[in-house]
C-alpha atoms as a PDB file:
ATOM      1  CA  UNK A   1     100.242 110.434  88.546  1.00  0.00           C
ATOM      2  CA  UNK A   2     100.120 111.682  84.711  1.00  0.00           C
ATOM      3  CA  UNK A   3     101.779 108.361  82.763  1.00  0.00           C
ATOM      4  CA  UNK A   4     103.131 109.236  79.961  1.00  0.00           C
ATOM      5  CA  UNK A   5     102.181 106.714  77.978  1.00  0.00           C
ATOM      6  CA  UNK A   6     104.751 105.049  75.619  1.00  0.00           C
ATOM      7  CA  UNK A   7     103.712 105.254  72.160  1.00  0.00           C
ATOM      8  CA  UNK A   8     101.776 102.264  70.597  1.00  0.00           C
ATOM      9  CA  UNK A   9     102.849  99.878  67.956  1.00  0.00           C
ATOM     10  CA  UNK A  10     100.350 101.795  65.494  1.00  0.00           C
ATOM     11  CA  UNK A  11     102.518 105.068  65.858  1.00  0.00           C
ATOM     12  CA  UNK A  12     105.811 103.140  65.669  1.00  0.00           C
ATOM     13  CA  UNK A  13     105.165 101.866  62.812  1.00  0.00           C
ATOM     14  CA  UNK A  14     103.858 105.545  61.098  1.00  0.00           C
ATOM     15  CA  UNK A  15     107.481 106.720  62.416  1.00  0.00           C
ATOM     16  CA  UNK A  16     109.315 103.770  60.696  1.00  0.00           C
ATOM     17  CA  UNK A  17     107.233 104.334  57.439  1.00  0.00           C
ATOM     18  CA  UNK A  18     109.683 107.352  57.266  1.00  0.00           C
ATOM     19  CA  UNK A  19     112.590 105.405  56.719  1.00  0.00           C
ATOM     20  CA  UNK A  20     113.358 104.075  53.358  1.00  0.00           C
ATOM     21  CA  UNK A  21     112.608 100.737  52.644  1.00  0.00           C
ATOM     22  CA  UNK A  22     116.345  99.423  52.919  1.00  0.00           C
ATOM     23  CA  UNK A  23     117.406 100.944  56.501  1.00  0.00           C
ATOM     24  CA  UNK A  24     119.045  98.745  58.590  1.00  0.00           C
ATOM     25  CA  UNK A  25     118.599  99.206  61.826  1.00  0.00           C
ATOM     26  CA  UNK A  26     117.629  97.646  65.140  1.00  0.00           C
ATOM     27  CA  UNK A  27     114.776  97.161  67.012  1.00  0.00           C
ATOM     28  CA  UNK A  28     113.918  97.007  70.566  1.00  0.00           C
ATOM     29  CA  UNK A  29     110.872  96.559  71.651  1.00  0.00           C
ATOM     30  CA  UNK A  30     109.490  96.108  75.427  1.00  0.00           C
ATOM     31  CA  UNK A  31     105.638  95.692  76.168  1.00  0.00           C
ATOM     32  CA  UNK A  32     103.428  96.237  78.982  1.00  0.00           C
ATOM     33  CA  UNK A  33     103.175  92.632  79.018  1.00  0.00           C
ATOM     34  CA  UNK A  34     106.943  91.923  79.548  1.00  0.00           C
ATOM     35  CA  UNK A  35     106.520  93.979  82.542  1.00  0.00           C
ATOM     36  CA  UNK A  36     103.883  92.070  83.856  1.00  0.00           C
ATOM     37  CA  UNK A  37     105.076  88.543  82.664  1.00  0.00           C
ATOM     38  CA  UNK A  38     108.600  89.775  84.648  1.00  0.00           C
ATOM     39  CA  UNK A  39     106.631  90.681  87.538  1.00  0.00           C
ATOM     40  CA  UNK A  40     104.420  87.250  87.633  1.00  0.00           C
ATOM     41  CA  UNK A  41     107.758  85.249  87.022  1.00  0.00           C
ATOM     42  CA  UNK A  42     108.910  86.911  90.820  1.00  0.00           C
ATOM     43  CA  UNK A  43     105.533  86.453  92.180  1.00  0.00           C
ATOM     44  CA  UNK A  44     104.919  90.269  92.655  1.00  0.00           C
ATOM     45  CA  UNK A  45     101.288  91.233  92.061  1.00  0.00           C
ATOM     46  CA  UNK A  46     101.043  94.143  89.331  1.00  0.00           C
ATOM     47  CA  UNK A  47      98.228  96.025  87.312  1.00  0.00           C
ATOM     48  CA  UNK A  48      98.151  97.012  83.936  1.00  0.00           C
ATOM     49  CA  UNK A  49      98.179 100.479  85.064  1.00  0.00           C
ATOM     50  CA  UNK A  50     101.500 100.191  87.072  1.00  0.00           C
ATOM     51  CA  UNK A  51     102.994  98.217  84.272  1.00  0.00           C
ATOM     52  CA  UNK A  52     102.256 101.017  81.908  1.00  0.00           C
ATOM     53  CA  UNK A  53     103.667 103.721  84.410  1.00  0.00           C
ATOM     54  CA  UNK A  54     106.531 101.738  84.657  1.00  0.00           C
ATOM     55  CA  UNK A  55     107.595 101.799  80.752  1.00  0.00           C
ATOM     56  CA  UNK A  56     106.776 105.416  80.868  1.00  0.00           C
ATOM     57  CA  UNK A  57     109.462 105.937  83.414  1.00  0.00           C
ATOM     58  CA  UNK A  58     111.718 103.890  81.738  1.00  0.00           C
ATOM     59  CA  UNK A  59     111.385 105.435  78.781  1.00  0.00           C
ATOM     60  CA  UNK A  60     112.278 108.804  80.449  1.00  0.00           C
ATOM     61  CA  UNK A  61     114.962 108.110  82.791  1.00  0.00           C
ATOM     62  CA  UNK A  62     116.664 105.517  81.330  1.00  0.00           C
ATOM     63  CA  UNK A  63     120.527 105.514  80.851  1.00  0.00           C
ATOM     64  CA  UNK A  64     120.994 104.977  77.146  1.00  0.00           C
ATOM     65  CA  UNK A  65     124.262 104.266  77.728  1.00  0.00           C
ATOM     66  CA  UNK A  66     123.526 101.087  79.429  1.00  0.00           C
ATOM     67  CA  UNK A  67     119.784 100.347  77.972  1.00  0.00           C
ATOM     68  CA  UNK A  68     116.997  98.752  79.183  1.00  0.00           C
ATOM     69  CA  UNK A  69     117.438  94.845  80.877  1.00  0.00           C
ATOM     70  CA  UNK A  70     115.723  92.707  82.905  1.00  0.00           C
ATOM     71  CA  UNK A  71     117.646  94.565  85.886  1.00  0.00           C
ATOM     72  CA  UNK A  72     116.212  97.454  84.811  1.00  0.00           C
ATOM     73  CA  UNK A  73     112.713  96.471  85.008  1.00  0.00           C
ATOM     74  CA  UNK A  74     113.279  94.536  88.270  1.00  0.00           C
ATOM     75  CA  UNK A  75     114.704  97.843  89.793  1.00  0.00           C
ATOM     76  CA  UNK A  76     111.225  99.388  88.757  1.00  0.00           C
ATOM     77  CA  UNK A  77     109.796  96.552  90.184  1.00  0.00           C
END
């Protein structure tokens, strides 16, 4: 499988250097490692690999509507 790799703190930040200084907005931000952390804390065994796959399919099929929670993750899971 082809992961689509979700972009990196480096290139989030180029992207918000766009914005003027003043713009609110919010921020969400979920890691590889919340996947795995999530995964440890239900005792299911998990590479960094499958993590990263993971986040790559959240980040397409998502339902924005709803967002991303730790149901979410643990239907990945």
């Amino acid at each position: 499988m082809s992961i689509n790799v979700p972009i990196t703190a480096k290139e989030n930040i180029e992207h918000l250097k766009k914005y003027e200084p003043d713009t609110e907005m919010i921020i969400v931000v979920w890691s590889k490692n919340d996947i795995i952390d999530y995964a440890q804390s239900k005792n299911v065994e998990i590479s960094e690999e499958r993590a990263l796959e993971i986040l790559a399919s959240i980040k397409k099929y998502h339902d924005c509507t709803m967002g991303i929670t730790w149901d979410t993750i643990n239907c990945y899971l």
